[in-house]
N, C-alpha and C. Protein backbone atom coordinates (compact mmCIF):
# COMPACT_ATOMS: atom_id res chain seq x y z
N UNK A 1 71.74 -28.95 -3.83
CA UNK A 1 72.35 -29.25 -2.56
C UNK A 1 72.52 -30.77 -2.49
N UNK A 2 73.76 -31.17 -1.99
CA UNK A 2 73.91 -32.60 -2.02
C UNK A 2 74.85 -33.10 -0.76
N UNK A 3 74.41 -33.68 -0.14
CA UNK A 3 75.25 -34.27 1.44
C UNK A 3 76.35 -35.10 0.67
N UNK A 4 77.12 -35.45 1.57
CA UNK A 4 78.59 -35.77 1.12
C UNK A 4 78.85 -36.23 2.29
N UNK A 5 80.01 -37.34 2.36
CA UNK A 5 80.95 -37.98 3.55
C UNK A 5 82.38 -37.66 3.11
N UNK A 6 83.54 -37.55 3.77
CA UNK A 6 84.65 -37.30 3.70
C UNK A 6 85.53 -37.47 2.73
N UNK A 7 84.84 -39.02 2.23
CA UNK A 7 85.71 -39.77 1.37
C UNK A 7 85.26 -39.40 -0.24
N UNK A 8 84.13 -38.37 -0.10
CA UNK A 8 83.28 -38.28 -1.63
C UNK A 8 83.51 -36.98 -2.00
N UNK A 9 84.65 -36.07 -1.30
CA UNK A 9 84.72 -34.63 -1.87
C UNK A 9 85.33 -34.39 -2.40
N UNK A 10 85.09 -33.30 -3.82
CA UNK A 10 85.63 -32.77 -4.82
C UNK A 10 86.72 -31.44 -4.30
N UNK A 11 87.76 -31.68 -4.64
CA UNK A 11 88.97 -31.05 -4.02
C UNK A 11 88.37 -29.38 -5.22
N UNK A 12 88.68 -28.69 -4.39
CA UNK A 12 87.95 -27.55 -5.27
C UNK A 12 86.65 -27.17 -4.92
N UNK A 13 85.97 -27.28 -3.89
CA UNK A 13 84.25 -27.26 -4.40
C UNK A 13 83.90 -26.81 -2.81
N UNK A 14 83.15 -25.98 -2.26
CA UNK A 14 82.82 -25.08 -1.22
C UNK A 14 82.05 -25.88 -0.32
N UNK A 15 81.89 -26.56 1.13
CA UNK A 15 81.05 -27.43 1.58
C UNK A 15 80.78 -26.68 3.04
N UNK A 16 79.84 -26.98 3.23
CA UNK A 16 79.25 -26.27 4.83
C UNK A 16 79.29 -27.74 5.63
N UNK A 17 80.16 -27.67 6.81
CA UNK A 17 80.17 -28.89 7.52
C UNK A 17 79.48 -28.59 8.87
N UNK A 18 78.92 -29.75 8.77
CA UNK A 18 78.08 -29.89 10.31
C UNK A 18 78.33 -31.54 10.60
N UNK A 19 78.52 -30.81 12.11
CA UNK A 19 79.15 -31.81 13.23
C UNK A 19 77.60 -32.75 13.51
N UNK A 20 77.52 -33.89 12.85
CA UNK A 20 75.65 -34.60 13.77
C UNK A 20 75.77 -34.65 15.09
N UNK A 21 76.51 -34.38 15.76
CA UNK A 21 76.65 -34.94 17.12
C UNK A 21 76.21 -33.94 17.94
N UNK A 22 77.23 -32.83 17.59
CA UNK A 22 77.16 -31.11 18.12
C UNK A 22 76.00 -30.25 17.09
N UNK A 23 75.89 -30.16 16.58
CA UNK A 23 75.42 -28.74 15.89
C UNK A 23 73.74 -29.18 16.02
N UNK A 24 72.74 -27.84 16.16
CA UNK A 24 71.62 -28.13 16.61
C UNK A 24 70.64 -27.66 15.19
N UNK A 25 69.84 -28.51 14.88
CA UNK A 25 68.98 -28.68 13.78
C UNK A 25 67.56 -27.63 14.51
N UNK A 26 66.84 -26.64 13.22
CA UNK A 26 65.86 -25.92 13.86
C UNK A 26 65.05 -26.25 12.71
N UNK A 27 63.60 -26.73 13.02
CA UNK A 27 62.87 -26.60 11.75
C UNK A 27 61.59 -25.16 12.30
N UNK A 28 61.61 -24.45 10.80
CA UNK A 28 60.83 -23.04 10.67
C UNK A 28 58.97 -23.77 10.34
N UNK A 29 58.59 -23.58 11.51
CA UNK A 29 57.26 -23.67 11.49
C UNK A 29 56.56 -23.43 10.45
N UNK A 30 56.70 -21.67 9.82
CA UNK A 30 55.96 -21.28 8.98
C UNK A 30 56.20 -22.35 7.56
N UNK A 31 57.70 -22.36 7.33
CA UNK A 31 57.91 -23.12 6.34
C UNK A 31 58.25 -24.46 5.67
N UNK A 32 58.40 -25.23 7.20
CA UNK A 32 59.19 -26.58 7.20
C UNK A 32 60.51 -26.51 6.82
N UNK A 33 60.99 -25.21 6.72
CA UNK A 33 62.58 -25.77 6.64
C UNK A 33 62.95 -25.90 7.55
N UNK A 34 64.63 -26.49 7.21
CA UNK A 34 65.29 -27.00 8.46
C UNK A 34 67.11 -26.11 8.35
N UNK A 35 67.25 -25.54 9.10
CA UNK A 35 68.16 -25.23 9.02
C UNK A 35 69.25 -25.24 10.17
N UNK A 36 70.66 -25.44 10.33
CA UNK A 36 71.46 -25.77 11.08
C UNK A 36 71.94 -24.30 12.16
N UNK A 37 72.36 -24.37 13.21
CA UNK A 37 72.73 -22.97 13.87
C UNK A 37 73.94 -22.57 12.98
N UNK A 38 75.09 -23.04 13.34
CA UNK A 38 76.01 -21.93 12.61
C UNK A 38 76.94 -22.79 11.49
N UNK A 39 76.41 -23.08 9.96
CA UNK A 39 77.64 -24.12 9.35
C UNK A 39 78.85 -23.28 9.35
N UNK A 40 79.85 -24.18 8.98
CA UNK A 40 81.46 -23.83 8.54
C UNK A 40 81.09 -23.32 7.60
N UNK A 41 81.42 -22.76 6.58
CA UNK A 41 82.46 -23.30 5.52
C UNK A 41 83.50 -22.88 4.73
N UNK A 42 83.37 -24.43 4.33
CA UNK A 42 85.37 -24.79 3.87
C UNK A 42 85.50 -25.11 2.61
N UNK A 43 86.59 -24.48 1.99
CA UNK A 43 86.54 -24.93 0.53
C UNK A 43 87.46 -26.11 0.67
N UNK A 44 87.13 -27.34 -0.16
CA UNK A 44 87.95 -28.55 0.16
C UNK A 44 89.43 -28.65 -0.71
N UNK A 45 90.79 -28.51 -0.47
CA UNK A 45 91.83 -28.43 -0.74
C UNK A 45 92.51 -29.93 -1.98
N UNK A 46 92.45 -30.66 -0.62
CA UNK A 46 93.18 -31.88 -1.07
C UNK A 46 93.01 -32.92 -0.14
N UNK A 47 93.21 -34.06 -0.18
CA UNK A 47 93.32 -35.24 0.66
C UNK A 47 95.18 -35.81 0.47
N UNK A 48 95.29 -36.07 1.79
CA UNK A 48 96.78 -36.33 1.98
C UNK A 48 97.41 -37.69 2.72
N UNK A 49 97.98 -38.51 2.09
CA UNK A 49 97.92 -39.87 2.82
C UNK A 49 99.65 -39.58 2.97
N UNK A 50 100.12 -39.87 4.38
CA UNK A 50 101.43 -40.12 4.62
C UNK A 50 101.63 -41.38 4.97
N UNK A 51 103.15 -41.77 4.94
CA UNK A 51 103.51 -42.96 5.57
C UNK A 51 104.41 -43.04 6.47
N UNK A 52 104.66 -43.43 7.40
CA UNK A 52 106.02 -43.63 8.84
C UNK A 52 107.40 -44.20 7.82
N UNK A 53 108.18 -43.68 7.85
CA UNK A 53 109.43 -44.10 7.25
C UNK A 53 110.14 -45.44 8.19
N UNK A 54 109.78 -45.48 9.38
CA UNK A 54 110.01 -46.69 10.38
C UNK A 54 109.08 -47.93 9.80
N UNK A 55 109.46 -48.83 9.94
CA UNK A 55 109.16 -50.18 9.50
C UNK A 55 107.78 -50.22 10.50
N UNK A 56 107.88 -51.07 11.70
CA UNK A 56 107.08 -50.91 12.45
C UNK A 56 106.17 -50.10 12.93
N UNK A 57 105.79 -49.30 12.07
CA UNK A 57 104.81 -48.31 12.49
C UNK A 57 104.27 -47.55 10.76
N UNK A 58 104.27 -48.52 10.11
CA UNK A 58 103.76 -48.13 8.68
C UNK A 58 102.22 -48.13 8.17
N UNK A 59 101.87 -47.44 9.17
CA UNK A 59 100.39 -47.32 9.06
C UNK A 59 100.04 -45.94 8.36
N UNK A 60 99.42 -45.69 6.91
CA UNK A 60 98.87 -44.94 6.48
C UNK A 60 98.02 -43.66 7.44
N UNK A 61 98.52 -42.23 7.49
CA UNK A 61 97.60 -41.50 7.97
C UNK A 61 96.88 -40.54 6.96
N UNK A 62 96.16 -40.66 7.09
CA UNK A 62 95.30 -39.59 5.85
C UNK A 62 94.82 -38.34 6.25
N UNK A 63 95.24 -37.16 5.52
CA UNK A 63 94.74 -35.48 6.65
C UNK A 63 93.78 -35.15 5.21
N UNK A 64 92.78 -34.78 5.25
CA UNK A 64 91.82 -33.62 4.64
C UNK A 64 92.30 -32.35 4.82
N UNK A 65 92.15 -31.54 4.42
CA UNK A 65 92.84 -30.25 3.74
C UNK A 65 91.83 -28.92 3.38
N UNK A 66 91.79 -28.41 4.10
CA UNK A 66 90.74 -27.17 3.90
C UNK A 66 90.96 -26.09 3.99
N UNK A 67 90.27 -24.72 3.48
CA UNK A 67 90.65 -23.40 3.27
C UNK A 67 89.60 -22.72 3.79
N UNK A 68 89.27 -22.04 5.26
CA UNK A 68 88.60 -21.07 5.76
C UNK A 68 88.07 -20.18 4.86
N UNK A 69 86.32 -20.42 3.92
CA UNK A 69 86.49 -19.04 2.69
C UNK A 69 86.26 -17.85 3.44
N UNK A 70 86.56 -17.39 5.13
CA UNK A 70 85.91 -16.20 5.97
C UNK A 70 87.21 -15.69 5.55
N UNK A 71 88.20 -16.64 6.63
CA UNK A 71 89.73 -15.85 6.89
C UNK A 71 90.71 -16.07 5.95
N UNK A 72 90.66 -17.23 5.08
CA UNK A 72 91.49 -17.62 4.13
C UNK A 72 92.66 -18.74 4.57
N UNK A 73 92.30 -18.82 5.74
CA UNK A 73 93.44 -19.49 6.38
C UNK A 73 93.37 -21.19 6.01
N UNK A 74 94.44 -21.86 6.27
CA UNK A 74 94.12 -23.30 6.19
C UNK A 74 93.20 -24.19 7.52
N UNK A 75 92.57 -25.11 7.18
CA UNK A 75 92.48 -25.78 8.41
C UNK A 75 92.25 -27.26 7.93
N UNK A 76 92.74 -28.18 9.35
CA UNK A 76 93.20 -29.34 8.96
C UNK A 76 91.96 -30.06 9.70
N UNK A 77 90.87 -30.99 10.07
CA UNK A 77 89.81 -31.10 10.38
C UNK A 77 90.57 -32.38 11.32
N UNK A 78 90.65 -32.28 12.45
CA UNK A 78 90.67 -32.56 14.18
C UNK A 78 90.17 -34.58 13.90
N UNK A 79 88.70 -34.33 13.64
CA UNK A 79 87.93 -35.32 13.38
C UNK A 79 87.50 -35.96 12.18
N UNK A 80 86.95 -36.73 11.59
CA UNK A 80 86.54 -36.83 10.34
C UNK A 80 85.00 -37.56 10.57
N UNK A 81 84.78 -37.95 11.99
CA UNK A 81 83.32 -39.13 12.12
C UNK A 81 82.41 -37.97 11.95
N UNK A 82 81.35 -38.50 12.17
CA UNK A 82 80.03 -37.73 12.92
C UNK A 82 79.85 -36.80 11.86
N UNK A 83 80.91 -36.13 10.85
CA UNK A 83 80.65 -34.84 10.38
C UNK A 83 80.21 -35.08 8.70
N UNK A 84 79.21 -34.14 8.46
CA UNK A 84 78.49 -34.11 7.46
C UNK A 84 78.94 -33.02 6.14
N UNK A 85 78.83 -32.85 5.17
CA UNK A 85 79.35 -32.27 3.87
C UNK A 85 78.42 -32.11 2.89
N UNK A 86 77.77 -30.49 2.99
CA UNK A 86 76.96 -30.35 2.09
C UNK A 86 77.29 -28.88 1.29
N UNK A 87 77.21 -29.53 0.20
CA UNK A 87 77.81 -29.19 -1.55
C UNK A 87 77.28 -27.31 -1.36
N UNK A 88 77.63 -25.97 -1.06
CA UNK A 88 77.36 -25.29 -1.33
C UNK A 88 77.80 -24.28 -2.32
């Protein structure tokens, strides 16, 4: 198991994301683990940098790229702060 930030993921590779801000951490008495209420996860697609074809407004946007492994569907991630990436 290995934590990860946005900018360190292997396009191809299955990650359970948790929000630090939102998602609630439980540690198991009996055992000291720690486990999260409900992770995602997303298999990581691709990273995507566009550019404004207008002069004045040529600021790089970058989208992350993900694949729902429940529904199969795509999803494009809203946010990128706060959120955590661990290698499953």
């Amino acid at each position: 198991m290995s934590i990860k930030f946005i900018d360190e993921l292997t396009p191809g590779t299955t990650y359970a994301v948790i929000d630090r801000k939102k998602d609630q951490f439980v540690v198991d008495p009996s055992s000291d683990d720690i486990t999260v209420s409900v992770p995602d996860r997303l298999l990581y697609m691709e990273e995507k940098t566009t550019v404004s074809p207008y002069v004045h407004t040529q600021i790089p946007k970058t989208r992350f790229t993900f694949q729902d492994t429940n529904t199969g569907d795509n999803v494009s991630l809203k946010k990128t702060h706060d959120l955590l990436f661990i290698e499953s």
